[in-house]
Structures are given as structure tokens and as C-alpha cells.
Protein backbone atom coordinates (compact mmCIF):
# COMPACT_ATOMS: atom_id res chain seq x y z
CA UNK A 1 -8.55 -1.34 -0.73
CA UNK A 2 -10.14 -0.46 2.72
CA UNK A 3 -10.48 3.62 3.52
CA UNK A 4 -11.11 5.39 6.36
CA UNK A 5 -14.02 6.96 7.36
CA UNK A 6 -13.98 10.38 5.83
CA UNK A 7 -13.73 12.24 9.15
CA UNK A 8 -10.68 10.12 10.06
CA UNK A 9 -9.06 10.63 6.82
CA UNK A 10 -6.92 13.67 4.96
CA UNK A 11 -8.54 17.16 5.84
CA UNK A 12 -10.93 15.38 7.99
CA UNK A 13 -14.15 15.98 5.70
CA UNK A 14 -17.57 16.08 7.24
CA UNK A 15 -19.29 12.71 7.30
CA UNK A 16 -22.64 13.86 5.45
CA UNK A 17 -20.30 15.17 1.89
CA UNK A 18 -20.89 12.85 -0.26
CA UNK A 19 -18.42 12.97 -3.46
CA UNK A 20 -16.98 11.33 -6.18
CA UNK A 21 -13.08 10.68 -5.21
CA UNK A 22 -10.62 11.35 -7.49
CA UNK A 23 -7.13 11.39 -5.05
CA UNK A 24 -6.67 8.18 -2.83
CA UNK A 25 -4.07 9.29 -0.02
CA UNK A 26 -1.67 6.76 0.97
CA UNK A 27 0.19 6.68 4.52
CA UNK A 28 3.07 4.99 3.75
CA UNK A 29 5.53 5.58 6.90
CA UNK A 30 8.39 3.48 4.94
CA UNK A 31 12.00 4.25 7.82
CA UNK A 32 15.09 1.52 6.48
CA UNK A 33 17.64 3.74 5.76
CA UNK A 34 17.46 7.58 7.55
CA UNK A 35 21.07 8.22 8.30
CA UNK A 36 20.71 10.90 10.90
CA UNK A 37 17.74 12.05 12.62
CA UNK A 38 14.72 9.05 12.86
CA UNK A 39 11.00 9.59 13.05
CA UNK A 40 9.83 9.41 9.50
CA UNK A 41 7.53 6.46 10.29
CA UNK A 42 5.48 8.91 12.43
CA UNK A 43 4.83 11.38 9.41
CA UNK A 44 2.13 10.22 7.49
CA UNK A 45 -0.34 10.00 11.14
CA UNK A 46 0.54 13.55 12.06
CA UNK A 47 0.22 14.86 8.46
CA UNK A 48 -3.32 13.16 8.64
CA UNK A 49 -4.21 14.71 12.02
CA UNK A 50 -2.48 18.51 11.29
CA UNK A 51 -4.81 18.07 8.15
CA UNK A 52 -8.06 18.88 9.77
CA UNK A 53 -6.84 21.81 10.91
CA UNK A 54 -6.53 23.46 7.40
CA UNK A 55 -8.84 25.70 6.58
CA UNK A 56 -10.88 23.76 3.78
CA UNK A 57 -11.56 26.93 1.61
CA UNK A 58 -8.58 28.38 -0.23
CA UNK A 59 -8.79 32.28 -0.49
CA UNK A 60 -6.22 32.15 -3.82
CA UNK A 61 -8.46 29.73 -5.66
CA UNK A 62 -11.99 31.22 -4.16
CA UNK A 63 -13.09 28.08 -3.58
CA UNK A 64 -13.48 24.49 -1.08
CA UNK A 65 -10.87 22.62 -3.45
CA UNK A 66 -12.25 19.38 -1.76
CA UNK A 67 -15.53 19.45 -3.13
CA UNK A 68 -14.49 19.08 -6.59
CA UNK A 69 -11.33 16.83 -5.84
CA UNK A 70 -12.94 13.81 -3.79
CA UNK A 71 -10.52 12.82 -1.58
CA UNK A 72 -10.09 9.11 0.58
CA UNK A 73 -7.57 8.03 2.88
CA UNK A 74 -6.14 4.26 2.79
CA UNK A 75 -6.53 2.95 6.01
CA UNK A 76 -2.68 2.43 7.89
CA UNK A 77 -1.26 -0.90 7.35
CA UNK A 78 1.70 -3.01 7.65
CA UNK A 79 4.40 -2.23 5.69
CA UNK A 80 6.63 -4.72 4.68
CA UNK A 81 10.02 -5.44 6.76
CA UNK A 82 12.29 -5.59 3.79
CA UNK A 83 13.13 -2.40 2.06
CA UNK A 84 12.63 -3.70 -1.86
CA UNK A 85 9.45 -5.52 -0.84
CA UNK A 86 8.44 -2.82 0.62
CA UNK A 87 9.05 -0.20 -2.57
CA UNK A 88 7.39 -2.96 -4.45
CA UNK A 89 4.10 -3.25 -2.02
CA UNK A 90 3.94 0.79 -2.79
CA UNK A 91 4.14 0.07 -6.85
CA UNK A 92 1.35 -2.47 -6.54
CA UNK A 93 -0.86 0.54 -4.48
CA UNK A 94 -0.26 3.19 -6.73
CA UNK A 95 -0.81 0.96 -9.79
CA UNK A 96 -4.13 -0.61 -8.45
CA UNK A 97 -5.10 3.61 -7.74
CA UNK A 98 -4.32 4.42 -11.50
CA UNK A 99 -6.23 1.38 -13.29
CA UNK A 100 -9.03 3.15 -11.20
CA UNK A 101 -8.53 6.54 -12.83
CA UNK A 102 -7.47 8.16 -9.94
CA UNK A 103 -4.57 10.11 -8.45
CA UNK A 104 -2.45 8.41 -5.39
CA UNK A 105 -0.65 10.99 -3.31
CA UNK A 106 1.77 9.28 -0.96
CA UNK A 107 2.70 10.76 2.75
CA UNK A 108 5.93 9.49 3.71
CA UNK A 109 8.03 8.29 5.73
CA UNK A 110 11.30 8.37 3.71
CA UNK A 111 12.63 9.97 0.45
CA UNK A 112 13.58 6.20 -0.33
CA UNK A 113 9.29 5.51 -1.50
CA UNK A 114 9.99 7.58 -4.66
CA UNK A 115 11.61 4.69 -6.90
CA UNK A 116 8.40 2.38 -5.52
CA UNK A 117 5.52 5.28 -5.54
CA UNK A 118 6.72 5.72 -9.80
CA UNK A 119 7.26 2.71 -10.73
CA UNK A 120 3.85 2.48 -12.13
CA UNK A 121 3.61 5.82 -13.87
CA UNK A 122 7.09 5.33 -15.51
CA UNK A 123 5.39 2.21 -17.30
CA UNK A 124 2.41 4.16 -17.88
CA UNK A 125 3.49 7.09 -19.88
CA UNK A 126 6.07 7.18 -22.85
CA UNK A 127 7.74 9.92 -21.12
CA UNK A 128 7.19 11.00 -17.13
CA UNK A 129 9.58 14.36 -15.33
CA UNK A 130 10.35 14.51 -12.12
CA UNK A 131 9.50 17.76 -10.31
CA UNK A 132 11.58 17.23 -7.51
CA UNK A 133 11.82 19.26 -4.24
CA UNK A 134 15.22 18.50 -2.09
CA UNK A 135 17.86 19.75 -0.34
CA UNK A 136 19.98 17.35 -1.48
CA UNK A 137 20.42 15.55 -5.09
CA UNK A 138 19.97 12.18 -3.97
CA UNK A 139 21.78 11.11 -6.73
CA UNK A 140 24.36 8.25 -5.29
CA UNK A 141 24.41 5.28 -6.52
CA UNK A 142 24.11 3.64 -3.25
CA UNK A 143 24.61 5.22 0.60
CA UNK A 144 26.16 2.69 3.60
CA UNK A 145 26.10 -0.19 0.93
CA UNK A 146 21.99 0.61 0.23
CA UNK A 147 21.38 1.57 -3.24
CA UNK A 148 17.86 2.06 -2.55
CA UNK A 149 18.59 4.49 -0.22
CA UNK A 150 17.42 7.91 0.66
CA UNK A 151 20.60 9.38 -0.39
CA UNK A 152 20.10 7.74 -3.66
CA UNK A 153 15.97 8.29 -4.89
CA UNK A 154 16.35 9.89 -7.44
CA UNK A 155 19.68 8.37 -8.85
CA UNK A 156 17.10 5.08 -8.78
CA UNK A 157 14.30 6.79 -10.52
CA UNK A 158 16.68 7.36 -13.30
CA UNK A 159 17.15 3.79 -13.51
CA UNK A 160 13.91 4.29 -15.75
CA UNK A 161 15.04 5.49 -19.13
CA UNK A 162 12.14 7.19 -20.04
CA UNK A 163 11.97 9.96 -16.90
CA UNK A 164 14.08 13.41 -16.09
CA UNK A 165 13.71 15.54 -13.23
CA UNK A 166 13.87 18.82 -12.73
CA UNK A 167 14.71 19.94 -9.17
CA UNK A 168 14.34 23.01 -6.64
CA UNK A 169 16.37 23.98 -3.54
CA UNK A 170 19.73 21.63 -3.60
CA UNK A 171 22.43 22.59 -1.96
CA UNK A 172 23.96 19.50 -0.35
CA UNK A 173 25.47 16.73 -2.47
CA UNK A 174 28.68 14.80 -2.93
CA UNK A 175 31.46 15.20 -5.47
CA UNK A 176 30.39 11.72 -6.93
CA UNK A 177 26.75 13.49 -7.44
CA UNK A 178 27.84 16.25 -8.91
CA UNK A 179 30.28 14.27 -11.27
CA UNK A 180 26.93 12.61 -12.29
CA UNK A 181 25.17 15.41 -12.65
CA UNK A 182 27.62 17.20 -15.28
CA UNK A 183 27.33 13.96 -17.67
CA UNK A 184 23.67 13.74 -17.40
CA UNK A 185 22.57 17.65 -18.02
CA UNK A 186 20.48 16.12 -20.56
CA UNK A 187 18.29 14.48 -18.06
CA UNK A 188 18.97 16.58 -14.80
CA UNK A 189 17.68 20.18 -14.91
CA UNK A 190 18.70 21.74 -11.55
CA UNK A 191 17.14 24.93 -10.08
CA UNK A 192 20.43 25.56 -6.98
CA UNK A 193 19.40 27.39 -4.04
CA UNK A 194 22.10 29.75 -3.88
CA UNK A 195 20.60 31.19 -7.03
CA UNK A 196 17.06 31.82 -5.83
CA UNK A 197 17.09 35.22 -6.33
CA UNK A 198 17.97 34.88 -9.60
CA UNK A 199 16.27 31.83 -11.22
CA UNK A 200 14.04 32.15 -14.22
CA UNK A 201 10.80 30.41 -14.34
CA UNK A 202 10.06 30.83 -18.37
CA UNK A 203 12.02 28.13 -18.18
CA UNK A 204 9.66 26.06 -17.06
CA UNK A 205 7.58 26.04 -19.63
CA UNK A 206 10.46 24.41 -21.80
CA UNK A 207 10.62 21.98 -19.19
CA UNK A 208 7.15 21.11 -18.68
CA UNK A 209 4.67 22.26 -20.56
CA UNK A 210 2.00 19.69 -22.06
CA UNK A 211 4.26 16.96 -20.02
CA UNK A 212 3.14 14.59 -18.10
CA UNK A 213 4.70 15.32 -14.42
CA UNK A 214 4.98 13.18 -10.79
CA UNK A 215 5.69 15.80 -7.64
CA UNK A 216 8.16 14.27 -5.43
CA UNK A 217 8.67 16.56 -2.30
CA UNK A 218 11.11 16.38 0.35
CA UNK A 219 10.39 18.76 3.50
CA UNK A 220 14.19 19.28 4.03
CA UNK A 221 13.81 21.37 0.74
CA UNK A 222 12.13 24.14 2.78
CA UNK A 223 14.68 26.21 4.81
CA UNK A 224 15.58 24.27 8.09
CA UNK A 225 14.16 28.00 10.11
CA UNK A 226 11.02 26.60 9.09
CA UNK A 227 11.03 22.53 9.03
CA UNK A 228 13.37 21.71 11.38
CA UNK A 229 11.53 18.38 11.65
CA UNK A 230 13.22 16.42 9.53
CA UNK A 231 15.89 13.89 9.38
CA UNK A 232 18.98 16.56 7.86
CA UNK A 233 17.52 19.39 7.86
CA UNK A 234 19.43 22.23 6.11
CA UNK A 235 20.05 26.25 6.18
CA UNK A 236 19.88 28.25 2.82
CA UNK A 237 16.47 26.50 1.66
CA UNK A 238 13.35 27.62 0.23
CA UNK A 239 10.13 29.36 1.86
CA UNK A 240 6.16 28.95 1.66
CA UNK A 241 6.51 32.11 -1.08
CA UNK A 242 9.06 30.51 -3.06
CA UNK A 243 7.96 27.44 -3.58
CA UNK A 244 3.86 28.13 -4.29
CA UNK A 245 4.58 30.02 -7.60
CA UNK A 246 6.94 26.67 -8.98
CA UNK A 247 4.13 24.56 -7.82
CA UNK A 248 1.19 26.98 -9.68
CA UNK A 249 3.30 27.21 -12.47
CA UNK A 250 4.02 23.78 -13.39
CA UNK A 251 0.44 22.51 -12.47
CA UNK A 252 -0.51 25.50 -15.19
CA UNK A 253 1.20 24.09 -18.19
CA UNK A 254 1.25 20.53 -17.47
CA UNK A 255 -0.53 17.39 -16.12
CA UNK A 256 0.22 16.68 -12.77
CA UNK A 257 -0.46 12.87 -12.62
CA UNK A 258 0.41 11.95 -8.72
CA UNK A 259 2.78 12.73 -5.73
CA UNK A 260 4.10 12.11 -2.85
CA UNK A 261 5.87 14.52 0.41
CA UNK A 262 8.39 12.83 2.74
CA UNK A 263 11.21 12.98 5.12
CA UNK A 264 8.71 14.84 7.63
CA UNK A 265 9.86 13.65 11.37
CA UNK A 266 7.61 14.51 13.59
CA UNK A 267 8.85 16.63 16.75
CA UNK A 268 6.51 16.12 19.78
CA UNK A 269 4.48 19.40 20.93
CA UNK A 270 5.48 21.33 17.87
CA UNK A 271 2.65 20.84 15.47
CA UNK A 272 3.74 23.86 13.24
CA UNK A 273 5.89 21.77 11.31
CA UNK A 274 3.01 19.06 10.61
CA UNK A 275 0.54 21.63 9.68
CA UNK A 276 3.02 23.21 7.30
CA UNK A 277 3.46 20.18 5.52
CA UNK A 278 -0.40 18.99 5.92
CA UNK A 279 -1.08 22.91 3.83
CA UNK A 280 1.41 22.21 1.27
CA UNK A 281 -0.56 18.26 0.58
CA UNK A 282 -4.28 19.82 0.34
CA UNK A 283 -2.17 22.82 -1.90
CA UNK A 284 -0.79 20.93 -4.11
CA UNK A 285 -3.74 18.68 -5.06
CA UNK A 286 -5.60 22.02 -5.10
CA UNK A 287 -3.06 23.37 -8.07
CA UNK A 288 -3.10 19.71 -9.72
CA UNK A 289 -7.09 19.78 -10.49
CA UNK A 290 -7.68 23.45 -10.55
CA UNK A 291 -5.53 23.34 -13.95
CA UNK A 292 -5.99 19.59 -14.83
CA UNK A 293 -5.30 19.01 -18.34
């Protein structure tokens, strides 16, 4: 695999650091299905770029994260044209990344990469959750005849047998969803937005703990007064102090074994919404190793 050169990369790491790498970051800017506002192809470059802008020492932690994380950047490259070819070239990435022991974390483009980015890990481990940020379930079985969809990510990472997901921050999905839903409680754990105030994270640690976990993170989860820039953005969502303590949490009690944030669309000349999103990257690989099982 070709990388860039470490000041071109994720965070934008002085030259002269010289590390062992243990997260490969993969710009895959994957757009075949959005169904309202476009512009998730242009994510994954102004991630990258908002990224060395981040302030590489993390006051919570005490620490330059990087230093003990390694971190490389795939160079960009053509993605394929067709959309299961495409989720397939992403499965081959991420498994060549974990026969090398390390940890892919995938920029998006659209919610669509999931079913491709864990295709790998679901054959990997005897039993994989979800930790799933979203405004919406994403549980269709297909959207405008596509049943690799968007709308329907997570309905195809259930396809695997061996995976449940737990998500944060719905509050958008179709009768047919929730009918799914109901008759799948077993394998669907959902935290509703309109009961932030009142969820209860012990839980968690029946959910997660000593489990091996894959963070799948849609930006539209975040309320749409902060990240407008995204393709259906929604009111009601979650904030930067809502969403740290889940992501702590879970990367306490479990192993956090890869990732991947999507649905950012760009919006030219407002590069709040790219640094938000390049913050929430460098925090969650922070979390993942400063607990690493």
C-alpha cells in the first residue's frame, strides 16, 4: 500500500517523528447513493486538511496521543465505479491493514462503506458489536431499489450473523425500520435521542464490556446546530459533551478494533464543520489505545 508523506497525511505530523504505526487512515470518498444533499466524496480531503489544525496534545489524556499511536495515511485513489465493487475494494483494504496488526480507520464519503469497511472483522472475530452513531437507523432493507444503500448500512451489516449494534442519537426512521427493530431487540440495542437526558450508561458495560467493538460514526448523529454539513442533517441530535463520555466509556471496557466517520459534506468557507469532525477522528483513536485491551 503506498502512504503519504507524514506531513501530508492525518494530523499532519512533523517529518523528522519517526514511529512505529499502528492506525493506517483510509480516504475512502465512496458517493452512489446520497439521497439529498451531495458532497460526501469531498470529506475524507478536508477531514485530512482540518486535521493539522488539531492541537496534537490532548489536555484530558495529558499527553501527544500520536506519539504512542503511529499513525499513516493511504495515499487517495480511485475508487471503483460500481457500488458492490467498490464495498468490496474497501474489504480487501481493511483486511490487508489487519493481517498487518494494525487498526484501519476509514474517512468517508457515505454511510453505505460500513457493510465493506467490516466485512473483514466480522470474519475475524467470533462475535463483533456495532457502536453505531446515527441519526437515523439505517435499517431498510433497500432505499430507491439499492439495498446497499445509505439508508440501509446497518440493516446490511446484520446480514452477518455473528454482529449487533448498539446505537446513539436516532431519531429518524421508517415504520418498516421500526417494525424491524421490535423483532430484532435481541440484536438492536438503541440509545433514542429524545431520551438523552435520561439514558443510563451502566448499561454499557452489559453491552460491551471485554467485547470486541467496530465504531461506525455518522456526522448527522451530532445535532444539525452543529454539523449542518451533511447530506440530511437533523435537529434534536447529540453534542461534543454527549457523545465523548459514550466514546470513553466503551473504549474503557472493551477493545476497540477499527472505525470509520462518514456522511461529512463539505460546505465551502466553513471549515468548523471539518475540524469538528477531524477532533472527533484523532479523539477517538486517542480513547481506542489509551485503554487498549
Amino acid at each position: 500500500m503506498n502512504y503519504l508523506n507524514q506531513k501530508k497525511g492525518f494530523l499532519g505530523v512533523d517529518v523528522n517523528h519517526k514511529f512505529k504505526s499502528k492506525v493506517v487512515v483510509v480516504p475512502f470518498g465512496l458517493e452512489k447513493t446520497v439521497s439529498y444533499g451531495s458532497g460526501t466524496k469531498n470529506g475524507p480531503k478536508e477531514i485530512i486538511k482540518a486535521s493539522h489544525q488539531v492541537e496534537l496534545f490532548d489536555e484530558e489524556l495529558n499527553k501527544e496521543p500520536y506519539k504512542e499511536i503511529g499513525i499513516q495515511t493511504l495515499k487517495p485513489f480511485k475508487i471503483k465505479s460500481k457500488l458492490k465493487e467498490a464495498l468490496n475494494q474497501l474489504s480487501g483494504i481493511n483486511e490487508k491493514i489487519l493481517s498487518e496488526k494494525k487498526f484501519p480507520l476509514v474517512l468517508g464519503g457515505e454511510h453505505s462503506i460500513t457493510p465493506g469497511s467490516i466485512k473483514p472483522f466480522a470474519k475475524k472475530y467470533k462475535e463483533l458489536i456495532i457502536l453505531h452513531f446515527d441519526a437515523h437507523a439505517d435499517l431498510r432493507e433497500s432505499y430507491q431499489g439499492e439495498k446497499f444503500s445509505h439508508a440501509s448500512a446497518i440493516k446490511r451489516c446484520l446480514d452477518f450473523k455473528n454482529l449487533k449494534v448498539v446505537s446513539f442519537g436516532i431519531r429518524n426512521l421508517s415504520k418498516s425500520e421500526m417494525d424491524f427493530y421490535n423483532i430484532n431487540k435481541n440484536r438492536i440495542e438503541i440509545f433514542w435521542a429524545r431520551d438523552k437526558k435520561k439514558w443510563d450508561l451502566k448499561k454499557l458495560n452489559n453491552l460491551f464490556k471485554n467485547k470486541q467493538v467496530y465504531i461506525t460514526f455518522d456526522v448527522d448523529s451530532f445535532d444539525s446546530s452543529i454539523m449542518p454539513a451533511t447530506g440530511t442533517p437533523e435537529p434534536g441530535g447529540l453534542f461534543w459533551d454527549e457523545i465523548l463520555p459514550i466514546l470513553r466509556r466503551v473504549c474503557q471496557i472493551s477493545n476497540i478494533v477499527g472505525a470509520d466517520i462518514n456522511e461529512l459534506a463539505p460546505i465551502k468557507k466553513f471549515n468548523s464543520y471539518n475540524f469538528l469532525v477531524a477532533k472527533l477522528a484523532y479523539k477517538i483513536l486517542s480513547y481506542s489505545f489509551e485503554f487498549k485491551r
